[in-house]
Protein backbone atom coordinates (compact mmCIF):
# COMPACT_ATOMS: atom_id res chain seq x y z
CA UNK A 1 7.56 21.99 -59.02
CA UNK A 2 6.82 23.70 -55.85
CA UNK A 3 5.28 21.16 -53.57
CA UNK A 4 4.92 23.87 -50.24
CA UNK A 5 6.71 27.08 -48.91
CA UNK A 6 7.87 27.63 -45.31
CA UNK A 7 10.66 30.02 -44.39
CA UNK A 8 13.32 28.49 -42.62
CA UNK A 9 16.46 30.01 -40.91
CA UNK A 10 20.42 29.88 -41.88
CA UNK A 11 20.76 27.11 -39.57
CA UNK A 12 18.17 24.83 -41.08
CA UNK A 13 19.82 25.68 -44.63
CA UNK A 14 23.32 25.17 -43.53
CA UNK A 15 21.81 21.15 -42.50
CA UNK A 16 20.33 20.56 -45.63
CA UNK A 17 23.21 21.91 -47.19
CA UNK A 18 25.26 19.15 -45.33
CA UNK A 19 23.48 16.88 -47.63
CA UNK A 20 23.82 18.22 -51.12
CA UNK A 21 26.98 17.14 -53.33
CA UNK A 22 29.67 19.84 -53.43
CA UNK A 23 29.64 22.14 -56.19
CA UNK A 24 30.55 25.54 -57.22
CA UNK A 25 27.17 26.66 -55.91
CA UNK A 26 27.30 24.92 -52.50
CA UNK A 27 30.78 26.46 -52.24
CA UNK A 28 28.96 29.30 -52.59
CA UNK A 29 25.94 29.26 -50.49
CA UNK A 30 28.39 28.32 -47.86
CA UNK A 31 30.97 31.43 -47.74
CA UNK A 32 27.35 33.33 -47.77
CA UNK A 33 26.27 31.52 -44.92
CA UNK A 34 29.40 31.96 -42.96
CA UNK A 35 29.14 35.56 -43.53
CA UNK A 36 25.83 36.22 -41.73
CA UNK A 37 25.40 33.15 -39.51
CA UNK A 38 24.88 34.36 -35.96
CA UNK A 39 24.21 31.18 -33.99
CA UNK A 40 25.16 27.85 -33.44
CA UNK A 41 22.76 24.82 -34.80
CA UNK A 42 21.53 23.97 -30.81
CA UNK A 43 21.41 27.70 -30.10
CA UNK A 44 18.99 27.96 -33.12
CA UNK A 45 16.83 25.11 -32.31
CA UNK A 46 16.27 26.21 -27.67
CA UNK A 47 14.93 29.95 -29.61
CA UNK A 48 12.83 28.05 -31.75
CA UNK A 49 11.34 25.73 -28.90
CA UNK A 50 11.22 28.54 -26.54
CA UNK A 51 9.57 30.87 -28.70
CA UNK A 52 6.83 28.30 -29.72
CA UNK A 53 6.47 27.84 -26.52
CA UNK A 54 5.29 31.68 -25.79
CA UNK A 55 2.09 30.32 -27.80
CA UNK A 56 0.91 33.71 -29.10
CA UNK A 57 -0.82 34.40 -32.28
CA UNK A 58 1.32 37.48 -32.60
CA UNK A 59 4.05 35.08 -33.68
CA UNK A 60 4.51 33.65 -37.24
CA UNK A 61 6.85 30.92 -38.83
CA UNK A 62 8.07 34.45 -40.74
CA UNK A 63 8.90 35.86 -37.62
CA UNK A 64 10.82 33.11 -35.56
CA UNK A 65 12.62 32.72 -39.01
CA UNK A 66 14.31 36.52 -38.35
CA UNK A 67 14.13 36.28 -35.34
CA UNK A 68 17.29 33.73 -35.38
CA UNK A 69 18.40 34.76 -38.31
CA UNK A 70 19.08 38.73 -36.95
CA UNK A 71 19.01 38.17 -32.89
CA UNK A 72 17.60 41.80 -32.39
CA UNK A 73 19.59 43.31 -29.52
CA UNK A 74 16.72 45.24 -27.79
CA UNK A 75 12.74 46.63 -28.52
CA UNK A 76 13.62 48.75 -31.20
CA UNK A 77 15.28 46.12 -33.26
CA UNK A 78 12.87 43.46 -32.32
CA UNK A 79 10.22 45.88 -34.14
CA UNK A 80 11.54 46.16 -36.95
CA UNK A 81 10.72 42.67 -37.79
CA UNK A 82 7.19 42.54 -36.40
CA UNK A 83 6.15 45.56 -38.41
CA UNK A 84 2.90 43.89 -39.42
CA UNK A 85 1.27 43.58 -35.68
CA UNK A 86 2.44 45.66 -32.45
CA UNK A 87 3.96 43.70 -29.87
CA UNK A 88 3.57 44.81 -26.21
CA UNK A 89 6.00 45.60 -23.58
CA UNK A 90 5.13 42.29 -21.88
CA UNK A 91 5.95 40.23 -25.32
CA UNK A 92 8.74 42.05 -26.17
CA UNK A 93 10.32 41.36 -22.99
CA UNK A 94 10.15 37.75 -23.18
CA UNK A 95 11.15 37.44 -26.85
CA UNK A 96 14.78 38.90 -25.67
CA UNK A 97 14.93 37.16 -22.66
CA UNK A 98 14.98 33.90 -25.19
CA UNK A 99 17.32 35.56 -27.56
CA UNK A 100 19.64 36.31 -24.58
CA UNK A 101 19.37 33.18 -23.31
CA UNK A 102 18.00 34.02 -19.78
């Protein structure tokens, strides 16, 4: 039974996979994850804490989620994964100064 639903980044999964039993399946999940990983675990964690700190609406769980998950390089990427709301120049700016690490 489903009990609640929030996204969570490749990080986050690669932790809790730390914790399951090996298996074919884990084996599996894991060669996926190494695949598409982009970040390291701490890395993961200062975007997440930095971009909560922005405090905007704008901003879902959904979003920080790709946000990690993809690191968009510049605007036009960044857009691609807020393409329910329009960021402005002012937002987008900051949310790649995080991702960059600045």
């Amino acid at each position: 039974m489903i009990l609640e639903r929030t996204p969570i980044h490749m990080n986050k999964v690669d932790q809790i996979l730390q914790e399951i039993p090996d298996s074919d399946k884990k084996q599996e999940i894991e060669i996926f994850l190494k695949k598409f990983l982009k970040t390291k675990p701490d890395k993961a964690k200062k975007i997440e804490e930095e971009l909560g700190k922005l405090d905007s609406l704008k901003i879902k769980r959904e979003h920080v989620v790709k946000i990690i998950d993809l690191l968009p390089g510049d605007a036009s990427d960044l857009n691609k994964i807020f393409t329910d709301i329009s960021l402005n120049e002012d937002e987008t700016n900051k949310i790649l100064e995080i991702i960059k690490g600045k």
